[in-house]
PDB file of N, CA and C in Angstrom:
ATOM      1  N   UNK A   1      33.495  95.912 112.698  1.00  0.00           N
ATOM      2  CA  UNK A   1      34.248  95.767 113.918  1.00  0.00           C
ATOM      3  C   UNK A   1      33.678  96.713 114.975  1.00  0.00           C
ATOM      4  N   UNK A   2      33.783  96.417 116.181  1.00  0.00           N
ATOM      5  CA  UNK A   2      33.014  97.211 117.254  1.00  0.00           C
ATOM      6  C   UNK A   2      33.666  98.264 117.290  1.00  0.00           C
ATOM      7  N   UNK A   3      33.620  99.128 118.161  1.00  0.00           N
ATOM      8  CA  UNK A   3      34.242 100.142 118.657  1.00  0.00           C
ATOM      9  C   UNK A   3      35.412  99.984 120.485  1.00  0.00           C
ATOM     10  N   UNK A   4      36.443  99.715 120.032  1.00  0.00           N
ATOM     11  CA  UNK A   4      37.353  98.975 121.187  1.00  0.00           C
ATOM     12  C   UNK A   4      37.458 100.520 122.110  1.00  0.00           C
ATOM     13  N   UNK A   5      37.165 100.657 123.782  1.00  0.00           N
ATOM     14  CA  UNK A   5      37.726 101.866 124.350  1.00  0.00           C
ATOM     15  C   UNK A   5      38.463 101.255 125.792  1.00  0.00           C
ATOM     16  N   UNK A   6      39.995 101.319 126.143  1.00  0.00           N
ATOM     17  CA  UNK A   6      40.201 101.112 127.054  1.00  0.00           C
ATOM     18  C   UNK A   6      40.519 102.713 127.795  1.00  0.00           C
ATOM     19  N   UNK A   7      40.248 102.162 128.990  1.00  0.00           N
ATOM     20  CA  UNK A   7      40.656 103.395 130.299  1.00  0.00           C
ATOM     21  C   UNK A   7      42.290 102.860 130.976  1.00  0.00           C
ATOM     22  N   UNK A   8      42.870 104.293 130.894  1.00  0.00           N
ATOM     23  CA  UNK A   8      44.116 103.255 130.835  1.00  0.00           C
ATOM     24  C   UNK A   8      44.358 104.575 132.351  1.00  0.00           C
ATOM     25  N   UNK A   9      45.758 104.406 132.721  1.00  0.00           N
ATOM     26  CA  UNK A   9      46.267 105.499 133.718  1.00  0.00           C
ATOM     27  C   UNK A   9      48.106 105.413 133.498  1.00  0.00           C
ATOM     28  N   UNK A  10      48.614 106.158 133.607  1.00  0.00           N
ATOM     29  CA  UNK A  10      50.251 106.699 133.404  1.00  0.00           C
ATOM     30  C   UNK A  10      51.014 105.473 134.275  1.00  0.00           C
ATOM     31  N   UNK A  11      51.846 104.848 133.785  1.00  0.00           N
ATOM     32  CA  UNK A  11      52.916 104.020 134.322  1.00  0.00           C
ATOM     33  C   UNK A  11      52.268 102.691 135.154  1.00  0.00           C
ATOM     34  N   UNK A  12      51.481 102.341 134.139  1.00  0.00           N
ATOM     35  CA  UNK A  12      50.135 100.977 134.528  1.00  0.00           C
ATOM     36  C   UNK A  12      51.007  99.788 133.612  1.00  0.00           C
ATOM     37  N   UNK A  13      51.622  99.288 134.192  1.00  0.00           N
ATOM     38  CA  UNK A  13      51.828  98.277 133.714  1.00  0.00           C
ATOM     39  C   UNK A  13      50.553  97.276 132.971  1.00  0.00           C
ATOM     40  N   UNK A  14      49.525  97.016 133.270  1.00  0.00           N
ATOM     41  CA  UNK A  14      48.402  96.086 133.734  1.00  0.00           C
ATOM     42  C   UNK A  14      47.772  97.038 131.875  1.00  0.00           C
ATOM     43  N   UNK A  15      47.875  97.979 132.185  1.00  0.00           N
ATOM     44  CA  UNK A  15      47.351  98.770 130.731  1.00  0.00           C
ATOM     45  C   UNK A  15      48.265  98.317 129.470  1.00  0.00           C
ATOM     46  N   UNK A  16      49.480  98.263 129.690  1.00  0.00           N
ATOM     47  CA  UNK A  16      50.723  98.090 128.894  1.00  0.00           C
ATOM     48  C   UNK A  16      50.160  96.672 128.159  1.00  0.00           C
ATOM     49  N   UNK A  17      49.862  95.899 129.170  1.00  0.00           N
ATOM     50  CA  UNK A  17      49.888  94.289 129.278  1.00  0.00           C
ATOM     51  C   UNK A  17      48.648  93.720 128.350  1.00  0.00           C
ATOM     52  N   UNK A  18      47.434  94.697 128.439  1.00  0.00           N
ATOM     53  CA  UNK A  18      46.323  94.764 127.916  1.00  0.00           C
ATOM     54  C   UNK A  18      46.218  95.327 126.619  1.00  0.00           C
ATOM     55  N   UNK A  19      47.081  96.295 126.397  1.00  0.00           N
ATOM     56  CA  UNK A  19      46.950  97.394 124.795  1.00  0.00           C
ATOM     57  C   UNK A  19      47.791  96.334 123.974  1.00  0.00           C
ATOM     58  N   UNK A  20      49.011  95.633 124.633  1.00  0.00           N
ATOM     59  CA  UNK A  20      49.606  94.819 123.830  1.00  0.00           C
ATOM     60  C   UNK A  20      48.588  93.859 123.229  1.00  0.00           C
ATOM     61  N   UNK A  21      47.966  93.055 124.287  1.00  0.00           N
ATOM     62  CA  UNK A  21      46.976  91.765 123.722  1.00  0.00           C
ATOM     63  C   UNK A  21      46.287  92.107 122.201  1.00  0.00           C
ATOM     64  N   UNK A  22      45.783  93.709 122.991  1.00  0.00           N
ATOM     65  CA  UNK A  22      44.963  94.438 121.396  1.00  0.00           C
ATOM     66  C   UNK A  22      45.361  94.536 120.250  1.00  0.00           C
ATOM     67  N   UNK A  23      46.716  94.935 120.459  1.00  0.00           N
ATOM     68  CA  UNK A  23      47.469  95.317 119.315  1.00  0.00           C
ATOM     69  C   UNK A  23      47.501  93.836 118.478  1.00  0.00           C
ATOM     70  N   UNK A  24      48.361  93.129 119.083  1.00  0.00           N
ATOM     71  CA  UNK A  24      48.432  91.670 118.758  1.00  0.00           C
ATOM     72  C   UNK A  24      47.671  91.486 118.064  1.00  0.00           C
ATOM     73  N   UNK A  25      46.276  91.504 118.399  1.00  0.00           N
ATOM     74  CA  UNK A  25      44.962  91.289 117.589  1.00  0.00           C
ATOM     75  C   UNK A  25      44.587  91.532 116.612  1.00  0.00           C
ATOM     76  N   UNK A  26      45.417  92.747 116.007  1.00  0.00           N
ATOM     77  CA  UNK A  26      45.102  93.883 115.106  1.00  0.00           C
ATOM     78  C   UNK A  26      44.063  94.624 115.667  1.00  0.00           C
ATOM     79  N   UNK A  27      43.396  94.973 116.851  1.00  0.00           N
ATOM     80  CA  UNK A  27      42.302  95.803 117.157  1.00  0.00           C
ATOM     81  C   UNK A  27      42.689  97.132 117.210  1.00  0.00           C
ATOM     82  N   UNK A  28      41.658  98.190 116.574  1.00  0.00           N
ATOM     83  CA  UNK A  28      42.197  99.380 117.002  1.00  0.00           C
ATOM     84  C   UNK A  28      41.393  99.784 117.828  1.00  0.00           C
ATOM     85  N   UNK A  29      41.941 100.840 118.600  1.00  0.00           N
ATOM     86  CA  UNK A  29      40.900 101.019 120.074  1.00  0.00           C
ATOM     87  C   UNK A  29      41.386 102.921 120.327  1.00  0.00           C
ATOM     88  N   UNK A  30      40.379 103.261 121.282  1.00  0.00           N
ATOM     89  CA  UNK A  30      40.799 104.365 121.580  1.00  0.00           C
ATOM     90  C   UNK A  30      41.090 104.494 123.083  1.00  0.00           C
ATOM     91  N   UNK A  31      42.266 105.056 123.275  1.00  0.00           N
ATOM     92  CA  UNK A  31      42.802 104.901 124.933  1.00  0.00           C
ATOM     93  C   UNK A  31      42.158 106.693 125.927  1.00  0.00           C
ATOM     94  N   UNK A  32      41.873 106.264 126.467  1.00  0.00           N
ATOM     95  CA  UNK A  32      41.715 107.341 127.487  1.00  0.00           C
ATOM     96  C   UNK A  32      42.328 106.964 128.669  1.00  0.00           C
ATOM     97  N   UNK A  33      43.207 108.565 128.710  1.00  0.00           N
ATOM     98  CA  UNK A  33      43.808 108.177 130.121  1.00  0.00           C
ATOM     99  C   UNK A  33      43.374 109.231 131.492  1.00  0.00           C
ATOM    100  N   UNK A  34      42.835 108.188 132.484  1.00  0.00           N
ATOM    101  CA  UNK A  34      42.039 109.190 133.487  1.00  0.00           C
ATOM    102  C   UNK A  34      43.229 109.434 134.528  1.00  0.00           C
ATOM    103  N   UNK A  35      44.242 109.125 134.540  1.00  0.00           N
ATOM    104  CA  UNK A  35      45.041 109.945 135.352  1.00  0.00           C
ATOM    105  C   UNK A  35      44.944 111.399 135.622  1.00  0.00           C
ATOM    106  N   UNK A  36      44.761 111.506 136.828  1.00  0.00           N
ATOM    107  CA  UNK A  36      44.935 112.717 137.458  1.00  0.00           C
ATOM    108  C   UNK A  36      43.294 113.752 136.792  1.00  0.00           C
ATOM    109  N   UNK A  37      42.351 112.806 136.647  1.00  0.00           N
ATOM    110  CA  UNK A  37      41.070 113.041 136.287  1.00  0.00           C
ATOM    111  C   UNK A  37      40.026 112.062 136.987  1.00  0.00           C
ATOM    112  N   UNK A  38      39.473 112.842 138.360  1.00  0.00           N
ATOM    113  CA  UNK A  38      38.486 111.982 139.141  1.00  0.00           C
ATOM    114  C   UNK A  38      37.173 111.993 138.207  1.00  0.00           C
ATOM    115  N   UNK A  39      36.814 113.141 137.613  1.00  0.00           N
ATOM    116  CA  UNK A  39      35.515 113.096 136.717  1.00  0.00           C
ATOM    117  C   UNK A  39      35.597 111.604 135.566  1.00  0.00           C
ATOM    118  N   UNK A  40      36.433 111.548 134.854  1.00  0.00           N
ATOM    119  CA  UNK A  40      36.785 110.616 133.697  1.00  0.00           C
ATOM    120  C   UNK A  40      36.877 108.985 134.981  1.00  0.00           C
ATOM    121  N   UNK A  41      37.706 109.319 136.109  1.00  0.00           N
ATOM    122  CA  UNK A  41      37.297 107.551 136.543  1.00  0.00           C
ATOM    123  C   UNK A  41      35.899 107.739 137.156  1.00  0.00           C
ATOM    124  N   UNK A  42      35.700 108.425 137.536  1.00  0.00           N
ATOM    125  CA  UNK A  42      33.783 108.369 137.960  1.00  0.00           C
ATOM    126  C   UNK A  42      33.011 107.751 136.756  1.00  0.00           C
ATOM    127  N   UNK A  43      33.069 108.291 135.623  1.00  0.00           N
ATOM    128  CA  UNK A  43      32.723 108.011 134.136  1.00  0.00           C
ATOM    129  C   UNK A  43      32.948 106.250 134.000  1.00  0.00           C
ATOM    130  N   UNK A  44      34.183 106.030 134.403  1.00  0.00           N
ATOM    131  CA  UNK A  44      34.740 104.959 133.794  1.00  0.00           C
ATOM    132  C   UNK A  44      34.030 103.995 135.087  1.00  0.00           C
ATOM    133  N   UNK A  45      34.190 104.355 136.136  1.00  0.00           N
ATOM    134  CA  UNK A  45      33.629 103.104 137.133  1.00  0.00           C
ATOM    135  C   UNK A  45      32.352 103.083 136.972  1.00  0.00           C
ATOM    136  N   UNK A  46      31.652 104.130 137.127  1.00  0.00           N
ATOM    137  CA  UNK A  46      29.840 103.903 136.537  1.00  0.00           C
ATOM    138  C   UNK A  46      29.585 103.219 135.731  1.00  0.00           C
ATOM    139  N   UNK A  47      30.405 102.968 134.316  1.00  0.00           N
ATOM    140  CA  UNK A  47      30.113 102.263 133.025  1.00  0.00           C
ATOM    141  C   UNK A  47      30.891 100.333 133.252  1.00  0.00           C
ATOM    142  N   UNK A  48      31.577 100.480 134.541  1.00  0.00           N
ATOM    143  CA  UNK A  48      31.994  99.579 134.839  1.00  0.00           C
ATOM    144  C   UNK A  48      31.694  98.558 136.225  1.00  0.00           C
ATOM    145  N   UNK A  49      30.413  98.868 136.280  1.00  0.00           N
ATOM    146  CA  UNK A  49      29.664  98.021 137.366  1.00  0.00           C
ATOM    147  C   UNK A  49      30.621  98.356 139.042  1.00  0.00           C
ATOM    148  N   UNK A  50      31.426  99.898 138.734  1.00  0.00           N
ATOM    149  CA  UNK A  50      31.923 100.225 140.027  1.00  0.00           C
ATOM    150  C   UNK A  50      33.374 100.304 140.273  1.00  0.00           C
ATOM    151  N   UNK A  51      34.059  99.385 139.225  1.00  0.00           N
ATOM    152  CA  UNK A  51      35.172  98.757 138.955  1.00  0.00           C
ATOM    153  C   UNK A  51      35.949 100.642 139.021  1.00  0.00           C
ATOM    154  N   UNK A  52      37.131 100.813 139.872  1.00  0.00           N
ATOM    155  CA  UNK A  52      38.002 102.024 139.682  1.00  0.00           C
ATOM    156  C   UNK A  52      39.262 101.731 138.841  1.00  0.00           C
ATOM    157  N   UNK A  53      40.174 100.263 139.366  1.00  0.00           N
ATOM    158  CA  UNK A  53      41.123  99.908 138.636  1.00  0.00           C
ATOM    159  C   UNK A  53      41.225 100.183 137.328  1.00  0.00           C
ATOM    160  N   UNK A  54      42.227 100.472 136.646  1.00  0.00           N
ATOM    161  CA  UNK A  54      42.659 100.275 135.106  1.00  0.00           C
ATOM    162  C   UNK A  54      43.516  99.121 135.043  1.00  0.00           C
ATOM    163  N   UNK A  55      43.201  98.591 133.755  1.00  0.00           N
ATOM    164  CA  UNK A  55      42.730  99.171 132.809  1.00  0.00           C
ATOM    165  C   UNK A  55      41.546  98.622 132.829  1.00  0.00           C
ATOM    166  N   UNK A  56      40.383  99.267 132.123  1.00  0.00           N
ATOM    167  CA  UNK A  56      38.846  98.298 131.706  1.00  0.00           C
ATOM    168  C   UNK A  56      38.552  98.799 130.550  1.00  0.00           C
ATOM    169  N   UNK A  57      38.271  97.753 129.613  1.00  0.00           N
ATOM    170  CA  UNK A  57      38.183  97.516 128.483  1.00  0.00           C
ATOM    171  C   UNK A  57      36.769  97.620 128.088  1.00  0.00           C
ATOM    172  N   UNK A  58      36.028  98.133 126.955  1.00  0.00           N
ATOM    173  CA  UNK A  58      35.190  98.125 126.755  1.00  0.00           C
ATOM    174  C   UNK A  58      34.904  98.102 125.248  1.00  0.00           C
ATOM    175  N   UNK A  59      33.425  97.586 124.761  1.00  0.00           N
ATOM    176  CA  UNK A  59      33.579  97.218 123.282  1.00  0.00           C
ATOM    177  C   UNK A  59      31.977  97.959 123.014  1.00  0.00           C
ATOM    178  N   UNK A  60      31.777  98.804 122.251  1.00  0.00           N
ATOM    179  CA  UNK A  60      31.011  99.368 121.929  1.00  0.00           C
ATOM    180  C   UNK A  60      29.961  99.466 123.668  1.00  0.00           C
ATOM    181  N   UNK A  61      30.517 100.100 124.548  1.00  0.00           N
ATOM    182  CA  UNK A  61      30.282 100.721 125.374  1.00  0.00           C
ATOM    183  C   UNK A  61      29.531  99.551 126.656  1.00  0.00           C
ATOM    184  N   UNK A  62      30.091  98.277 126.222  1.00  0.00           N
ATOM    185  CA  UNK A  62      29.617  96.937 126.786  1.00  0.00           C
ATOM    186  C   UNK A  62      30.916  96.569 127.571  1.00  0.00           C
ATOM    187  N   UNK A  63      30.827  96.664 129.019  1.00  0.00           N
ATOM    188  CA  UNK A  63      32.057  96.469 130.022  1.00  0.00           C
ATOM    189  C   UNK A  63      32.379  95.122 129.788  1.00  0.00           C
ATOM    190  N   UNK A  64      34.355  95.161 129.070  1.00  0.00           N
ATOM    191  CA  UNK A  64      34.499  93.505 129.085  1.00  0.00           C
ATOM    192  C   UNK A  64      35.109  92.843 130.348  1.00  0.00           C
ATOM    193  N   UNK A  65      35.865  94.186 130.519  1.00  0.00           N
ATOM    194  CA  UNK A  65      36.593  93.868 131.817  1.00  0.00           C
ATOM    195  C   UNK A  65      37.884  94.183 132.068  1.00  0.00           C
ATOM    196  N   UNK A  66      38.964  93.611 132.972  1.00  0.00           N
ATOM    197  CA  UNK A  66      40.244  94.395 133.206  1.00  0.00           C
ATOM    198  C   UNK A  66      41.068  93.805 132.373  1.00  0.00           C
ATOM    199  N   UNK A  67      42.665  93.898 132.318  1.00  0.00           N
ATOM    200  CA  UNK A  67      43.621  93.463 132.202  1.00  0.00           C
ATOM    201  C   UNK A  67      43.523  91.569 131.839  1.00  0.00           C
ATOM    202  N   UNK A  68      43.365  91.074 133.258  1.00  0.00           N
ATOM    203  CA  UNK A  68      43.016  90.001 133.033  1.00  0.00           C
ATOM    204  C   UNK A  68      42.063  89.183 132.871  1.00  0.00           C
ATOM    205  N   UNK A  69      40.702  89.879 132.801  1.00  0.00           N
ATOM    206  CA  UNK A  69      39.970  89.178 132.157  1.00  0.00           C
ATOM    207  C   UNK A  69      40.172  88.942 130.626  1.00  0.00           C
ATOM    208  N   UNK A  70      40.210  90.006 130.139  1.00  0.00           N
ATOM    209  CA  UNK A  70      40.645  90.156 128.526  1.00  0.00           C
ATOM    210  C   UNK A  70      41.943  88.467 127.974  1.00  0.00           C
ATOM    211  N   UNK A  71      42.779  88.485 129.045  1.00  0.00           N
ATOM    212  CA  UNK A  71      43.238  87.393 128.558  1.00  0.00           C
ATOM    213  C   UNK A  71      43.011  86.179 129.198  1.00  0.00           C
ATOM    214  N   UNK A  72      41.912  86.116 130.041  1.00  0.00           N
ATOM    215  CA  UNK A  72      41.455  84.902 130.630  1.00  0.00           C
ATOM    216  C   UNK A  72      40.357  84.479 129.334  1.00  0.00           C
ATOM    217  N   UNK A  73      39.496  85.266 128.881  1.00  0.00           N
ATOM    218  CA  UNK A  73      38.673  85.275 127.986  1.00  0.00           C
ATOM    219  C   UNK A  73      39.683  85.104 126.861  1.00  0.00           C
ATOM    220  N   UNK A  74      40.420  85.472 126.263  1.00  0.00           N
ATOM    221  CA  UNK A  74      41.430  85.005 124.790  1.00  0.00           C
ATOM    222  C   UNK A  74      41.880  83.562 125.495  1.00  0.00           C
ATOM    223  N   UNK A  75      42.157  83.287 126.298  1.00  0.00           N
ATOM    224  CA  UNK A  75      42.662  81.720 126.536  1.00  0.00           C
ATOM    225  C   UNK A  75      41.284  80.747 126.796  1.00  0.00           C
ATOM    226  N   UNK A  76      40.205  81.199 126.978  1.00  0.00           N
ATOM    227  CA  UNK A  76      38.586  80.610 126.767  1.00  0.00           C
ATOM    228  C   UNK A  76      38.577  80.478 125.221  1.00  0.00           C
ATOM    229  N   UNK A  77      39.024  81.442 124.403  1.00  0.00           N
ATOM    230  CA  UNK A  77      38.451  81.529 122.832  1.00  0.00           C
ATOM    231  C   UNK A  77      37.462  82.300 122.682  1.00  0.00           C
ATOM    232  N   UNK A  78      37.385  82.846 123.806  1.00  0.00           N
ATOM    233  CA  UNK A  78      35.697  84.228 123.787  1.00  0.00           C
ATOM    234  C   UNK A  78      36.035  85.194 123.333  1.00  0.00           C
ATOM    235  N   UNK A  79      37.232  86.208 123.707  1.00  0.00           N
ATOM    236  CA  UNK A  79      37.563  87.340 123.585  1.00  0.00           C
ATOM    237  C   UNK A  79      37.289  87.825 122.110  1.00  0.00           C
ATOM    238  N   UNK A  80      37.429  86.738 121.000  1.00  0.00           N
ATOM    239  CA  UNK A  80      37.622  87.420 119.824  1.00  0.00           C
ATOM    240  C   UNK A  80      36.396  87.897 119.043  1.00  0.00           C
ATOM    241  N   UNK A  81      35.016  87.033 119.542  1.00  0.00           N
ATOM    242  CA  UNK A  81      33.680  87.310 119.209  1.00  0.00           C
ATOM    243  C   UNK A  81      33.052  88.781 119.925  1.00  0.00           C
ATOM    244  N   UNK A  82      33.551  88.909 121.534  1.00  0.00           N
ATOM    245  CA  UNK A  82      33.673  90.355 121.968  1.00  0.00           C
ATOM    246  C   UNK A  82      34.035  91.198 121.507  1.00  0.00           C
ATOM    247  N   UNK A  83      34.965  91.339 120.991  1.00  0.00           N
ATOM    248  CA  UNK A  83      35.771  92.189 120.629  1.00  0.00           C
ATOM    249  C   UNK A  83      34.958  92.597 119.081  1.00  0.00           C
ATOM    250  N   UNK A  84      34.329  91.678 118.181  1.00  0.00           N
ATOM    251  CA  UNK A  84      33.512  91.545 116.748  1.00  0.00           C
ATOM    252  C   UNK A  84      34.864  91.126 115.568  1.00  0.00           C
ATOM    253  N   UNK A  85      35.604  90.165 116.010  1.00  0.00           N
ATOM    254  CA  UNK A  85      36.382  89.412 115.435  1.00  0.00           C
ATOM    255  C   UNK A  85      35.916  88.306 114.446  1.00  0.00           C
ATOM    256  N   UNK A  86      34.945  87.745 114.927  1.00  0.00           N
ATOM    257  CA  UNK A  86      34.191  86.425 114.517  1.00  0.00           C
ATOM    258  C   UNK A  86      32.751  87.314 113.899  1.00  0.00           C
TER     259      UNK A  86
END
């Protein structure tokens, strides 16, 4: 199984919405939260083609994307080969 890392931030709904999908999944992941840490979202938007929003999801250090991509991609049937499901 890959290595799941989302960037999450304090009272993010959009993170809530996203860790659930994971969970669901059985994925385990590790959360970092860059609230009130400009160094950690600098980190996180560099690795994310720029992207500042949370949450962004990432799978062995390969940007999948936000909130809703993650479940635009599970309603494609992609998400689960990303993730190293398949």
């Amino acid at each position: 199984m890959k290595k799941i890392v989302i960037y999450t931030a304090n009272f993010c709904p959009f993170c809530v919405k996203a860790k659930s999908l994971l969970s669901k999944k059985k994925i385990k992941f590790s959360e970092i939260n860059i609230a009130n840490n400009e160094n950690l979202r600098e980190k996180m938007s560099a690795m994310a083609n720029g992207a500042r929003s949370v949450p962004q999801i990432f799978a062995d250090n390969i940007h999948i994307g936000d909130c809703d991509k993650i479940y635009k991609l599970d309603q494609e049937n992609k998400l689960d080969k990303l993730l190293g499901l398949e």
